[in-house]
Each structure stands twice: as C-alpha cells, then as structure tokens.
C-alpha atoms as a PDB file:
ATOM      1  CA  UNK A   1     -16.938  32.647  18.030  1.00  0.00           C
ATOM      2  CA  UNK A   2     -17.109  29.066  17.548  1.00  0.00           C
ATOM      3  CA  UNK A   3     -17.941  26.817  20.760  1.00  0.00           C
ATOM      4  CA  UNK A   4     -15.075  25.553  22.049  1.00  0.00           C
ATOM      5  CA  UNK A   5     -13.871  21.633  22.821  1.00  0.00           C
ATOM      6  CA  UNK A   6     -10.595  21.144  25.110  1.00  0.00           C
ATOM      7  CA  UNK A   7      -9.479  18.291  23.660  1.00  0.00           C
ATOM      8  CA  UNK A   8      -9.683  19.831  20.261  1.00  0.00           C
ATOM      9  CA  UNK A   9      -8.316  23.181  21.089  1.00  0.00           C
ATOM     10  CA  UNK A  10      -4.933  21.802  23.172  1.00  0.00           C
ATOM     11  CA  UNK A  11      -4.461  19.288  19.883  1.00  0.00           C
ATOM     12  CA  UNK A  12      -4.915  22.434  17.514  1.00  0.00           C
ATOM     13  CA  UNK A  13      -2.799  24.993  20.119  1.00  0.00           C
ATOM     14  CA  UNK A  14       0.159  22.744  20.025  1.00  0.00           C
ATOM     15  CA  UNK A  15      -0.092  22.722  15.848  1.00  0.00           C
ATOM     16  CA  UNK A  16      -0.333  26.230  16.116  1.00  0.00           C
ATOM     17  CA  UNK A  17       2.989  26.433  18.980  1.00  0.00           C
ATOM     18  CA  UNK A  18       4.633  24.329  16.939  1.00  0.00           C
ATOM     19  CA  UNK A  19       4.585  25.974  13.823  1.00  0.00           C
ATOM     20  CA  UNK A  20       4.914  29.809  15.360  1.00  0.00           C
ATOM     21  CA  UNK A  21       8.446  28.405  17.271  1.00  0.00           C
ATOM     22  CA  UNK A  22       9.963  26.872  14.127  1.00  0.00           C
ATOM     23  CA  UNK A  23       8.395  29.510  11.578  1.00  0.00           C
ATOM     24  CA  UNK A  24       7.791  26.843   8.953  1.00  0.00           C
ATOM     25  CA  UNK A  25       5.158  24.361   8.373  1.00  0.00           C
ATOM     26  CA  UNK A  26       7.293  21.948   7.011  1.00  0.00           C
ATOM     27  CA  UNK A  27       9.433  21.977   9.994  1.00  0.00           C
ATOM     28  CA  UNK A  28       6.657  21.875  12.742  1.00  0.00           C
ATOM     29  CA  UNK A  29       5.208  19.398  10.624  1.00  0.00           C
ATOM     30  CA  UNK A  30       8.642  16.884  11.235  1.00  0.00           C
ATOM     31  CA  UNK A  31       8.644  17.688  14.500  1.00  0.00           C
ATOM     32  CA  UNK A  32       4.759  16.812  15.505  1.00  0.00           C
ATOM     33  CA  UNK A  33       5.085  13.651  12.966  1.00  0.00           C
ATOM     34  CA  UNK A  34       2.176  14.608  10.716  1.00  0.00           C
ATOM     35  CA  UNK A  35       2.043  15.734   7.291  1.00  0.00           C
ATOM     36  CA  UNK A  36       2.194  19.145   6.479  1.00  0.00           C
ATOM     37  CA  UNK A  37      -1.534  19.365   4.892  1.00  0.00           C
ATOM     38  CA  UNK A  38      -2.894  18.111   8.140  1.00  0.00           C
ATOM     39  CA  UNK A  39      -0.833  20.966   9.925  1.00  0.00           C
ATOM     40  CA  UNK A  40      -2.197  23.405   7.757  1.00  0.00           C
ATOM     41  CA  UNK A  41      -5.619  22.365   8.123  1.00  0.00           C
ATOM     42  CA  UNK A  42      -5.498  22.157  11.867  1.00  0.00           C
ATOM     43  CA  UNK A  43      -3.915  25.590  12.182  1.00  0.00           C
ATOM     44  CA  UNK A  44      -6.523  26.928  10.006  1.00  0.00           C
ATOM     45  CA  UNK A  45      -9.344  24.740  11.579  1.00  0.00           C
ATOM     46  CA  UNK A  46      -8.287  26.759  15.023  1.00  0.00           C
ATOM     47  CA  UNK A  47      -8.281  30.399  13.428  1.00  0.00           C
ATOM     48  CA  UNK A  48     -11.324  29.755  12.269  1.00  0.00           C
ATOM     49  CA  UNK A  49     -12.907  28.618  16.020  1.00  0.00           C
ATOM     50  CA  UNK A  50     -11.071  31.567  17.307  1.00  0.00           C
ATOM     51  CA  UNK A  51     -12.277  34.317  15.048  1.00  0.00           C
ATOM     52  CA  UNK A  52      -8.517  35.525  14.349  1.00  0.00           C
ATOM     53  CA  UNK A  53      -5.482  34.968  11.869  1.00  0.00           C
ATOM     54  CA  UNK A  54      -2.865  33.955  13.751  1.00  0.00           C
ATOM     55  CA  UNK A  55      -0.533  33.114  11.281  1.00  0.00           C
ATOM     56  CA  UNK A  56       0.897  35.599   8.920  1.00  0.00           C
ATOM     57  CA  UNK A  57       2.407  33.197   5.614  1.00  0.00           C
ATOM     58  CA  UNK A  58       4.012  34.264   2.356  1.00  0.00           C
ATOM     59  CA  UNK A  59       5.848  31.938   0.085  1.00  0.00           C
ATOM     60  CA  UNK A  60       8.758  32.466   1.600  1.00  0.00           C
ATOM     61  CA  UNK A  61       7.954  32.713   5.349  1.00  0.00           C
ATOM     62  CA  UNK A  62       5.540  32.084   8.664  1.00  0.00           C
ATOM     63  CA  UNK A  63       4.903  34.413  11.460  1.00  0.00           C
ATOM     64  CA  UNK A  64       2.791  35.066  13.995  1.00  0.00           C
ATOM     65  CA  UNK A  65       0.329  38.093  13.355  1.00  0.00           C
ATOM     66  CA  UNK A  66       0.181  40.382  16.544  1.00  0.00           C
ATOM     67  CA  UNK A  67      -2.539  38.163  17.655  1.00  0.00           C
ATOM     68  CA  UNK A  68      -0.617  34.680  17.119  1.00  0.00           C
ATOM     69  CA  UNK A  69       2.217  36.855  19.515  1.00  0.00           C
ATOM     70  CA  UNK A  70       0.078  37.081  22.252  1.00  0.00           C
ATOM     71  CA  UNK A  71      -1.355  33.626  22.222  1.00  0.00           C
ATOM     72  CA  UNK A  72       2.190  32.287  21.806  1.00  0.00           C
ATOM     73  CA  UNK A  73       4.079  34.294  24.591  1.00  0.00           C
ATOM     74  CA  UNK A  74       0.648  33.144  26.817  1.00  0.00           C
ATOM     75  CA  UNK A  75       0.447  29.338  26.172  1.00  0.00           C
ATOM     76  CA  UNK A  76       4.503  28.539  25.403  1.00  0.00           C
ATOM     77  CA  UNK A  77       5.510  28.301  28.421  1.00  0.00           C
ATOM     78  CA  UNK A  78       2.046  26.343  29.857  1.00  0.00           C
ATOM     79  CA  UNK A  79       2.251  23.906  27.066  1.00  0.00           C
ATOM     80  CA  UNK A  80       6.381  23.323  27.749  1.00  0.00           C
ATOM     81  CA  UNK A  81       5.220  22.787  31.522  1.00  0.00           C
ATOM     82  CA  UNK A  82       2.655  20.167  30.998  1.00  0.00           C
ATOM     83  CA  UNK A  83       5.237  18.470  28.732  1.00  0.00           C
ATOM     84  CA  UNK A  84       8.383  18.665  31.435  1.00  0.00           C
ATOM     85  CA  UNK A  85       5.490  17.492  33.823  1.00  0.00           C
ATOM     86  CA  UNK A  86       4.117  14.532  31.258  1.00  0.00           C
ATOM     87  CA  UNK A  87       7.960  13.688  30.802  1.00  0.00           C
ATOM     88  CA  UNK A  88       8.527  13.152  34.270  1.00  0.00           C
ATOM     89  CA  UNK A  89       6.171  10.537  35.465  1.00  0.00           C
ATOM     90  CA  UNK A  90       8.525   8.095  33.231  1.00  0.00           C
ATOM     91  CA  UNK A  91      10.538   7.808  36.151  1.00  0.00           C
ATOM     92  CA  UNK A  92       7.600   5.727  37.560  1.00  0.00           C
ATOM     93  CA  UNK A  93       7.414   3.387  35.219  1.00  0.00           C
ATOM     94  CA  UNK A  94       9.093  -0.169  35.758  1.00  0.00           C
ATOM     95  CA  UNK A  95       9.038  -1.383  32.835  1.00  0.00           C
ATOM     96  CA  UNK A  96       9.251  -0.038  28.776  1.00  0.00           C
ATOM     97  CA  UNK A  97       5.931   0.203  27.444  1.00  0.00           C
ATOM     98  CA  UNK A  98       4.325   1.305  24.336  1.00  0.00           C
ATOM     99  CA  UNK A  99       4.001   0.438  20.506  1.00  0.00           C
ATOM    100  CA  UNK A 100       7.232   1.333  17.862  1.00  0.00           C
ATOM    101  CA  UNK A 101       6.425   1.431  14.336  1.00  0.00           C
ATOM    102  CA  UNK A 102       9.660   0.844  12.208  1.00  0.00           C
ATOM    103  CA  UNK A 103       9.689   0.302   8.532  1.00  0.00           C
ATOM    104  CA  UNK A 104      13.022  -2.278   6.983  1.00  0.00           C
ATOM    105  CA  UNK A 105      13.365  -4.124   3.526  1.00  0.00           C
ATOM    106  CA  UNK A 106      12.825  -7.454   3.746  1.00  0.00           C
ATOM    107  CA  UNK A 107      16.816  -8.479   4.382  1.00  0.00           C
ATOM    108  CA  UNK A 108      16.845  -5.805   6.633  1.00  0.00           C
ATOM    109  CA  UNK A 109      14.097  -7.785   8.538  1.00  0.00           C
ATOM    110  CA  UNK A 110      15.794 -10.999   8.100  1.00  0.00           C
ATOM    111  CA  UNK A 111      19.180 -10.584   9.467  1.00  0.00           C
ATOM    112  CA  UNK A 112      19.135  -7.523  11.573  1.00  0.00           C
ATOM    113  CA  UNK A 113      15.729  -6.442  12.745  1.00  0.00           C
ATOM    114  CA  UNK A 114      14.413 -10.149  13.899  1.00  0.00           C
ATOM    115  CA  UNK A 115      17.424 -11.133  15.492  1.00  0.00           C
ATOM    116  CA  UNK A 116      16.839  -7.722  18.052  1.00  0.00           C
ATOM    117  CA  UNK A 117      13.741  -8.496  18.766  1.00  0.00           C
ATOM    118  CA  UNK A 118      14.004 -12.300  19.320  1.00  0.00           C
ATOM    119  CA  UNK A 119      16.518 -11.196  22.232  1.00  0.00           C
ATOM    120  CA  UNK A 120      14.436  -7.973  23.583  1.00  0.00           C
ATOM    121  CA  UNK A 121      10.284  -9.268  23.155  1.00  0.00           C
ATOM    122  CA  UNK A 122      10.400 -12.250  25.880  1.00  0.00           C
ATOM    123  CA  UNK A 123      12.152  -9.659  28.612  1.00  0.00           C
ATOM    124  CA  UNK A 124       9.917  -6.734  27.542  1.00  0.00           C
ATOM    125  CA  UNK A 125       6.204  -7.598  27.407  1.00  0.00           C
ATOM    126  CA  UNK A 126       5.109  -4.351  27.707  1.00  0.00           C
ATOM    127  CA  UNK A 127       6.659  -3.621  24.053  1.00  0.00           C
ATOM    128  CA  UNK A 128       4.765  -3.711  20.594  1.00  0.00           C
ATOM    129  CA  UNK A 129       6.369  -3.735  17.460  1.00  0.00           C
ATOM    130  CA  UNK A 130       4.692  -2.931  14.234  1.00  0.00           C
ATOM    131  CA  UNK A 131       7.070  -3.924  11.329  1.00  0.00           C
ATOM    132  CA  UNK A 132       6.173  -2.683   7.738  1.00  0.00           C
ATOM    133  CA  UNK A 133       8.259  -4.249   5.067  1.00  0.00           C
ATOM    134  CA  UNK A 134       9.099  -1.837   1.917  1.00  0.00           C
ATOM    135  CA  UNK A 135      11.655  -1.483  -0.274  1.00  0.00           C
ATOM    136  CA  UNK A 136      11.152   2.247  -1.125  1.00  0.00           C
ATOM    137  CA  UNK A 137      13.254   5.285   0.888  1.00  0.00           C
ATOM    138  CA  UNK A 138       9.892   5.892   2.860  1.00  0.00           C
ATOM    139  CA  UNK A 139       9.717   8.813   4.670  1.00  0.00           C
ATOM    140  CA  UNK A 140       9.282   8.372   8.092  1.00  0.00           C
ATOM    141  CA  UNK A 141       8.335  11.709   9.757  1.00  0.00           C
ATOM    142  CA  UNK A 142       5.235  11.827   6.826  1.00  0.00           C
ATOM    143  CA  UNK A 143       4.082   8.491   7.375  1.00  0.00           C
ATOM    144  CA  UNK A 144       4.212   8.749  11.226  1.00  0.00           C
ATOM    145  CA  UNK A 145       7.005   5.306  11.583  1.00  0.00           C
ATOM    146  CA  UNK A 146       9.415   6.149  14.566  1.00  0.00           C
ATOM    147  CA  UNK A 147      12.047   4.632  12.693  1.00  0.00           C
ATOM    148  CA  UNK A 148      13.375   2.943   9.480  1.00  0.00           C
ATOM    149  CA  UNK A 149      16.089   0.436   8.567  1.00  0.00           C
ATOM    150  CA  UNK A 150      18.316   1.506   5.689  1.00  0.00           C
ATOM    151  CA  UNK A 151      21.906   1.303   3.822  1.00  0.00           C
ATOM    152  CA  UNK A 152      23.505   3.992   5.527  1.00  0.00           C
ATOM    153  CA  UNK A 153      23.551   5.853   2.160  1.00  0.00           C
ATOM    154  CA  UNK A 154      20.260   6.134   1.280  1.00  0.00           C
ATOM    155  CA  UNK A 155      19.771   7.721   4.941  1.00  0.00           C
ATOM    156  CA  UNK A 156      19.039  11.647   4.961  1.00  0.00           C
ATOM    157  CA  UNK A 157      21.203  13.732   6.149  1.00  0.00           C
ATOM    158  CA  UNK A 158      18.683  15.355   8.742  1.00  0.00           C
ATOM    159  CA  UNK A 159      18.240  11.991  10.843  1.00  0.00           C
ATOM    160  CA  UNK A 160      19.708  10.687  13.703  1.00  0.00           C
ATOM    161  CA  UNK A 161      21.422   7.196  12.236  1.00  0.00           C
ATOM    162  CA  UNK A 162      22.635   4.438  14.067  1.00  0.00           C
ATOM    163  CA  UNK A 163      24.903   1.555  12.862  1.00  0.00           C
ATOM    164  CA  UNK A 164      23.293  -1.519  12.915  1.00  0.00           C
ATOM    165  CA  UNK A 165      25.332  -3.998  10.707  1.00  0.00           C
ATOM    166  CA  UNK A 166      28.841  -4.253   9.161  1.00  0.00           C
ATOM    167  CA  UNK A 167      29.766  -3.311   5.824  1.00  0.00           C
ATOM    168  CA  UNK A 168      27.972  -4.847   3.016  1.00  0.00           C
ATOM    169  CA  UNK A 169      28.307  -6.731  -0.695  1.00  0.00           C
ATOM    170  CA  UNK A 170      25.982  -7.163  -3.213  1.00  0.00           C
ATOM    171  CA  UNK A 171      27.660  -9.709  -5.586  1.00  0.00           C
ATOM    172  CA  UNK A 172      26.187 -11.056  -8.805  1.00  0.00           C
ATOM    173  CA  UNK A 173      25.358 -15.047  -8.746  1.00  0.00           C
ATOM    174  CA  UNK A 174      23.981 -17.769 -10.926  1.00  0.00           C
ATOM    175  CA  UNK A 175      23.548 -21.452 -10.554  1.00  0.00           C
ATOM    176  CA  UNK A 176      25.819 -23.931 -12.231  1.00  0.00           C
ATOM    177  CA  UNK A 177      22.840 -24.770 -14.509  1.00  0.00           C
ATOM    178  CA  UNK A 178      22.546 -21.539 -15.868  1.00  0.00           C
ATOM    179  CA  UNK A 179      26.381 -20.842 -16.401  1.00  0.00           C
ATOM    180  CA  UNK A 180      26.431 -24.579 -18.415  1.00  0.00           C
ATOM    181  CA  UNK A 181      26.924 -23.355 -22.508  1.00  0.00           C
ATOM    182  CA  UNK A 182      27.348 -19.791 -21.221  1.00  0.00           C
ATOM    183  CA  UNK A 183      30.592 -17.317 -21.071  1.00  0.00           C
ATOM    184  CA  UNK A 184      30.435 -15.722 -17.544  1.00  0.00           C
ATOM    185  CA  UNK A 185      31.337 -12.246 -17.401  1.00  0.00           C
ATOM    186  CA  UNK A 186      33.981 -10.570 -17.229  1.00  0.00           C
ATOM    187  CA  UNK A 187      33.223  -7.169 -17.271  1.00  0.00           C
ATOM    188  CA  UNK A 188      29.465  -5.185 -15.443  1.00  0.00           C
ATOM    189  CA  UNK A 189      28.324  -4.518 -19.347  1.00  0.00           C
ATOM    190  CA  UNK A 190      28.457  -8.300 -20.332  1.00  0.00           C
ATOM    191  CA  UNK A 191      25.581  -8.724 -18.240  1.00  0.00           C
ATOM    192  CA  UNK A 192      23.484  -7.051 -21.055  1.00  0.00           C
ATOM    193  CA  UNK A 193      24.101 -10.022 -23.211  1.00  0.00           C
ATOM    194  CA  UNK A 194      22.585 -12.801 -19.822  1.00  0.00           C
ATOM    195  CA  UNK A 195      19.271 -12.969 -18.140  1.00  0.00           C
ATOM    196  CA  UNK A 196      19.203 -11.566 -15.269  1.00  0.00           C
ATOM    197  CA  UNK A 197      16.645 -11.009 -12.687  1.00  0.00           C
ATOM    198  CA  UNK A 198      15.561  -7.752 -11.580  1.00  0.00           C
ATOM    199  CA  UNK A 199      13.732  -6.296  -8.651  1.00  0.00           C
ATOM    200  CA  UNK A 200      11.252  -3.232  -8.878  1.00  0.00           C
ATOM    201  CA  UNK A 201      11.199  -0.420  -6.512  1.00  0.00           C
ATOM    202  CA  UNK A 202       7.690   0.539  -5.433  1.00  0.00           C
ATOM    203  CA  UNK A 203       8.164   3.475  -4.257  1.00  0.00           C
ATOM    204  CA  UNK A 204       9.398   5.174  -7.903  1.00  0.00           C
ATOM    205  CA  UNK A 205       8.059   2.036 -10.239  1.00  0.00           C
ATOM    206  CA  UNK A 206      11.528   1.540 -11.804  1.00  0.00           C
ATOM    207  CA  UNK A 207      13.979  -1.091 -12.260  1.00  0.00           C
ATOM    208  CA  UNK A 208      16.783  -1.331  -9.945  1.00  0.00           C
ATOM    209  CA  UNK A 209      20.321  -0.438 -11.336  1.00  0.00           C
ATOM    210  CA  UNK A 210      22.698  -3.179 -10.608  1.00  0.00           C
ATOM    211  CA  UNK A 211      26.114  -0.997  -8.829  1.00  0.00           C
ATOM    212  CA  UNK A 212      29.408  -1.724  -9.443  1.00  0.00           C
ATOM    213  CA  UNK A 213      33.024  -0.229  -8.507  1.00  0.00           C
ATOM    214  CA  UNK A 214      36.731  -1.008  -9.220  1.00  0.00           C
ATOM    215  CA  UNK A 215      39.686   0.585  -8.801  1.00  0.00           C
ATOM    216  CA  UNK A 216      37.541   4.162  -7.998  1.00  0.00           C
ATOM    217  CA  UNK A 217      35.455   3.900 -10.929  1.00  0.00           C
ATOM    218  CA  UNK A 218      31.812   3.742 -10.572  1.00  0.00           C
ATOM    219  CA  UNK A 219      29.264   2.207 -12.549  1.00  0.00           C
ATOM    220  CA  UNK A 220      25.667   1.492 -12.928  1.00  0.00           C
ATOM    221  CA  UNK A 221      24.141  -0.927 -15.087  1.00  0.00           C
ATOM    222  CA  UNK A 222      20.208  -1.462 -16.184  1.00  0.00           C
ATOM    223  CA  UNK A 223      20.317  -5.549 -16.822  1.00  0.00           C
ATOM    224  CA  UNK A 224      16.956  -7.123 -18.722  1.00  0.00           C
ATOM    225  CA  UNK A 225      15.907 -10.340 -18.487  1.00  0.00           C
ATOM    226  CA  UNK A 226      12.830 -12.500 -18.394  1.00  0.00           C
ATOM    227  CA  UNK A 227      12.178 -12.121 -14.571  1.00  0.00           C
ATOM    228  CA  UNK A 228      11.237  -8.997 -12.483  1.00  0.00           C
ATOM    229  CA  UNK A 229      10.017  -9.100  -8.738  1.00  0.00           C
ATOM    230  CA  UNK A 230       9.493  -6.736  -5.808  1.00  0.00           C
ATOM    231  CA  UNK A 231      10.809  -8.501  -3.230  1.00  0.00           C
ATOM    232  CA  UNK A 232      14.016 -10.904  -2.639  1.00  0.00           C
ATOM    233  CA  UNK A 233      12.955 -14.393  -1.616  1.00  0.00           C
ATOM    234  CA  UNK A 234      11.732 -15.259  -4.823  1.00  0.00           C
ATOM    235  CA  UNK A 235      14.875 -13.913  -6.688  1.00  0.00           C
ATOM    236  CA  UNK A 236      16.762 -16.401  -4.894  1.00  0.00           C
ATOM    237  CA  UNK A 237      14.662 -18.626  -5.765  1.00  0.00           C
ATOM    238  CA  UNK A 238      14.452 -18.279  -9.346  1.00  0.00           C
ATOM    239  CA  UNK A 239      18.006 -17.680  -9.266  1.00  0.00           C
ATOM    240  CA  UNK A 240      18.814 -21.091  -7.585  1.00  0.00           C
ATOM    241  CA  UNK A 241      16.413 -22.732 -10.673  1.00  0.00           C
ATOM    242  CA  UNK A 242      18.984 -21.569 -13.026  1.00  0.00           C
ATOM    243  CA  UNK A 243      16.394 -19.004 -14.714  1.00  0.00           C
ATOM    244  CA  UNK A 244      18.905 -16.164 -14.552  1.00  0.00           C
ATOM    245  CA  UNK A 245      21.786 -13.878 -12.726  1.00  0.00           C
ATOM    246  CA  UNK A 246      20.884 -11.994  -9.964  1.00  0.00           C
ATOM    247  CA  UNK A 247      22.502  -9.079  -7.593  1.00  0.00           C
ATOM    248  CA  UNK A 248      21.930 -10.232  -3.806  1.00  0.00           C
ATOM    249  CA  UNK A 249      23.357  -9.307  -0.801  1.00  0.00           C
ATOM    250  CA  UNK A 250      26.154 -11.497   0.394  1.00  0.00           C
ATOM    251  CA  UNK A 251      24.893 -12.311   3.344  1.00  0.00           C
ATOM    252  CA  UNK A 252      21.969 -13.859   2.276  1.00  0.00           C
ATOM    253  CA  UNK A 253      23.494 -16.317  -0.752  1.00  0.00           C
ATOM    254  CA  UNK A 254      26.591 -17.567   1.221  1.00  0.00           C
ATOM    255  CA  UNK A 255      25.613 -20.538   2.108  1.00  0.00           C
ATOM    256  CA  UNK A 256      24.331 -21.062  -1.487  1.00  0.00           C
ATOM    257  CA  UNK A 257      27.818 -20.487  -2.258  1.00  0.00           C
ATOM    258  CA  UNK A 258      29.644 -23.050   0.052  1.00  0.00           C
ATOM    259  CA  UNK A 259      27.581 -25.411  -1.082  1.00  0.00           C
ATOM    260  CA  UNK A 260      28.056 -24.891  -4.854  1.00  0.00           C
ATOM    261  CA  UNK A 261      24.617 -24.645  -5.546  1.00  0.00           C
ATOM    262  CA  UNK A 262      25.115 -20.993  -7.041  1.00  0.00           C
ATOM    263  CA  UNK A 263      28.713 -19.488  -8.425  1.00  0.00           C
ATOM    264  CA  UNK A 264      29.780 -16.157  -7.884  1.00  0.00           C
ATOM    265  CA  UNK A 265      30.775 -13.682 -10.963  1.00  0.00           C
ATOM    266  CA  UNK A 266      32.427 -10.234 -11.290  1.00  0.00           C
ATOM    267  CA  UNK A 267      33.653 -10.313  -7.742  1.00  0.00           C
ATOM    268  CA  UNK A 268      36.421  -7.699  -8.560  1.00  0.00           C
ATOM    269  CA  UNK A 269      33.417  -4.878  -8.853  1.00  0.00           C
ATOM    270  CA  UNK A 270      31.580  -5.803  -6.597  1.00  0.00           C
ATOM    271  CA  UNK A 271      33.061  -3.439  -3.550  1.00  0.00           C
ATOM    272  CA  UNK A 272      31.771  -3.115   0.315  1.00  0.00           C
ATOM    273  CA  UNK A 273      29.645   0.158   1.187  1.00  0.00           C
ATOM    274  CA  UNK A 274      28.230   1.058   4.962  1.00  0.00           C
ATOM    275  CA  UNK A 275      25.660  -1.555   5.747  1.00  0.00           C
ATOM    276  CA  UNK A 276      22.149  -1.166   7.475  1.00  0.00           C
ATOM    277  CA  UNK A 277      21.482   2.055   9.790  1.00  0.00           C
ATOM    278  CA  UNK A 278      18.991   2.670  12.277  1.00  0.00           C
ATOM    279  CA  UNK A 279      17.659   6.043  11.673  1.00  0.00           C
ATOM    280  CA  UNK A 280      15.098   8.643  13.342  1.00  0.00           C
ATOM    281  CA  UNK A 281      13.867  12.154  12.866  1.00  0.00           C
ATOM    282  CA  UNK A 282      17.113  14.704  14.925  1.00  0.00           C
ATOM    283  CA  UNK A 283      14.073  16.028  16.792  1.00  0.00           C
ATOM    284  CA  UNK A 284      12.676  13.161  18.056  1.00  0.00           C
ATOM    285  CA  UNK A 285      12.693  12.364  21.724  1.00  0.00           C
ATOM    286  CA  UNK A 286      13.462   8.402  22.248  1.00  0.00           C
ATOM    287  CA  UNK A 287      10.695   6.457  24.593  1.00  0.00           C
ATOM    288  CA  UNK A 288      12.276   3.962  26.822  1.00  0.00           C
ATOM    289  CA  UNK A 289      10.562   1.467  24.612  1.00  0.00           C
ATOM    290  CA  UNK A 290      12.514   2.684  21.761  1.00  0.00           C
ATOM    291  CA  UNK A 291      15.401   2.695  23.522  1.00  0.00           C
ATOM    292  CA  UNK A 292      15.795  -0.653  24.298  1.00  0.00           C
ATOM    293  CA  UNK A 293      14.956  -1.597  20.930  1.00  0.00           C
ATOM    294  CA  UNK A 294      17.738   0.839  19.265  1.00  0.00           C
ATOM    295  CA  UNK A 295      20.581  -0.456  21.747  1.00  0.00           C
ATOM    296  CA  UNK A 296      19.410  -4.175  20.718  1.00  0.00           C
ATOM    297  CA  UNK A 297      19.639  -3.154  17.541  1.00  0.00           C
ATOM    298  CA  UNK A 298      23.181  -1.247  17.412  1.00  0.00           C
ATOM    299  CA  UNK A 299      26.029  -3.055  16.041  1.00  0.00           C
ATOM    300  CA  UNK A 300      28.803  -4.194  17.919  1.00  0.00           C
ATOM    301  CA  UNK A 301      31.691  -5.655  15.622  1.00  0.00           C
ATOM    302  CA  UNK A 302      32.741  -8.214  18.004  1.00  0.00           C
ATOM    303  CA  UNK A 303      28.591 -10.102  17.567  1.00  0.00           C
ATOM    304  CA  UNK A 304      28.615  -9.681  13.772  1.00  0.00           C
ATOM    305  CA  UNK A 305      30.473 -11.261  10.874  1.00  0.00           C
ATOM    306  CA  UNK A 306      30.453  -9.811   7.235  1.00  0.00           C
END
C-alpha cells in the first residue's frame, strides 16, 4: 500500500463519502463544488493509495463495492461529526467573515449588485467579494462561484433563486439622428431592413436574438447591422452616436429617454418578464458572509422602481 498523507486522505475520503451517499458523480460533484473529472480522479487517486476498488460504476449507476460499504458505514458518521463540530464554532464568531465569489452581467452589476454592496462593505470588513462579469449562463457549481446574478428565466430549475429586482423591459431605441430620413418600425421584422447593434454571447459565440411579445404571441428576431459587441456600455454608446438601433434594458436608457437624446420604438412588443435573481446550488449551506450579502441583495418592492 501506498504511504499515506492525512491531509490528502480526509480531502480524498470526503470525495469518496460524497459520492457513495448520493450514488452519482455528477451529484457529489454539485454538492462538493468541483467538477466531476476532478471527483473522479480523486476517488480513483484514493483506491489506488488504498489498494482496493471502492466504487463499483456502470453507465448507468455508482455503488459502493463491499469494501467501499465498510469504509462508508466506518467514516460517515466521523466525517458528519467533525462537520456538526466545524459548524458550530460559528456561533463564536462576531462578525461575517470570508470571501464570496458571485458571477452578474454587467447591468446586473450596475444596478443591483453594487448598490448591495455599497450599503453592506463599510459595516462588514471582514467580507470579500470577488465579482466576475459574464454574459454567458455560467455554471456555478463547475466553476466553484457561490452564486450568480441572472433573469429569473435563464435560472435552473435545481437552484435556490432569490428575487433581487422588479420586473424588467428590454425596449428597442435609436437616437433622433439615426431615425432623421428613416421609417421607424412598426412591426419586430422591420428591423431587418435598419442597423442595428448586436451583442455576442461568449459563452455559445452567437448573436443575441432580439425578444418580442404582443397580445400572447412570441417572437424572436436575428437583426444585422454594422456593429457587434460583447458587452453593453459601448452599445449605448454607439447607439447614442446615431450608428444604429439597439435592444437595452429600460432601466439603463431612461434617462436617455427623458432627455430626448434617444426615442423609443415598438413599445407595444416589448412586454415585462421576471427581472434579476439571486441564485445558488439547493445543496449549498449559506456562510454568514453570504448571508448578509443575499438579504442586501433581496428585493423589496417598496426600495425599487421599474
């Protein structure tokens, strides 16, 4: 047998627990927050060391092997001790401590995220926040964030989600400038006749569909024009130069429109759907840290206009 290393074997005996109480690697591997590769190596990284198969997999299924049994019925209830015992010291602790990692699109950021923290930070010094801005549906358990910020339709169905903003709009807008000599439309396939501005999606490579609805009907429309970026500031930007139409979030063009500086078009199909959503792996147990940050971040209708 293999020599042995503690700090190894109690990191490669809770893979192993893990994956032996769910019977699945995919599941164990949500609930640790690794990817299921990793798992797999660990778990066979500790068979190995041990000189046994623990593990008995088909393509269908996990179990333990008579072996994996034994170990299991052994260290389950050990490991579940040291975590009850790990759990309780937090009521020792003053103050919320520790880092979050949470991944938002760049509006996101803007008008919900920042506004949380700019309240929460100064009070909590003990809290870190790492903020990765994406516009793809990352997945959060896989790329170890301990939460995400999304429209509360693109959130899975197997998370914990948490309303975070009121109902939303994206509208289409251009600036007088571009709408002078031009016939705005009237209906979501006369954009294919304008310029409009589109934004990629990096996690797929694609161009954004512009959405549209009226009276229950639902449509999605692939614009072209001269213009494509991966991020919003400069859409609105090029938008406000007159170079083109583009499909924005309400919030962030309104005062563009009260000013005149851009004009609103197609407003009729442009409906309201569920707006952002905090949203965590179901298994997940919150840290104080987190927490605080979630009920910052949890909308209250009475703080929040649409």
């Amino acid at each position: 047998m293999a020599s042995m290393n503690t700090r190894d074997d109690l990191s490669d005996l809770q893979a192993f627990l893990a994956v032996a109480q769910e019977r699945s690697f995919t599941r164990a591997a949500a609930k640790l927050g690794i990817s299921q590769p990793t798992l797999s190596h660990t778990v066979r990284q500790l068979e190995a060391r041990l000189g046994v198969r623990l593990l008995a997999r088909t393509t269908r299924s996990v179990s333990p092997t008579e072996a994996g049994e034994r170990l299991l019925l052994t260290i389950a209830p050990l490991y579940e001790g040291i975590v009850a015992g790990l759990n309780a010291l937090g009521e020792y602790r003053d103050k919320p401590a520790g880092t979050i990692r949470i991944t938002a699109d760049e509006h996101a950021v803007d008008v919900v995220l920042a506004p949380a923290l700019e309240r929460i930070l100064p009070n909590h010094p003990d809290i870190k926040v790492e903020v990765t801005i994406d516009y793809g549906l990352t997945d959060i358990v896989a790329e170890r964030y301990d939460a995400g910020i999304r429209i509360g339709e693109q959130v899975a169905k197997d998370m914990i989600s948490v309303p975070v903003g009121p109902e939303m709009r994206m509208i289409i807008v251009g600036a007088p400038s571009y709408f002078a000599g031009r016939t705005a439309p009237t209906r979501p396939q006369d954009l294919l006749e304008h310029n409009c501005i589109n934004l990629r999606l990096p996690t797929h490579g694609g161009i954004y569909a512009w959405e549209f609805e009226k009276d229950g009907r639902e449509l999605r429309v692939r614009v072209d024009g001269q213009l494509v970026f991966n991020s919003t500031k400069p859409r609105l930007r090029a938008t406000l130069a007159g170079l083109g139409l583009a499909y924005m979030p309400e919030t962030l063009v309104r005062d563009h429109l009260a000013d005149g500086s851009l004009v609103q078009t197609l407003d009729d199909w442009c409906a309201p759907f569920p707006g952002y959503h905090l949203y965590y792996a179901s298994r997940r147990q919150p840290s104080p840290a987190f927490t605080v940050l979630a009920d910052a971040l949890r909308y209250r209708s009475r703080d929040v206009d649409r």
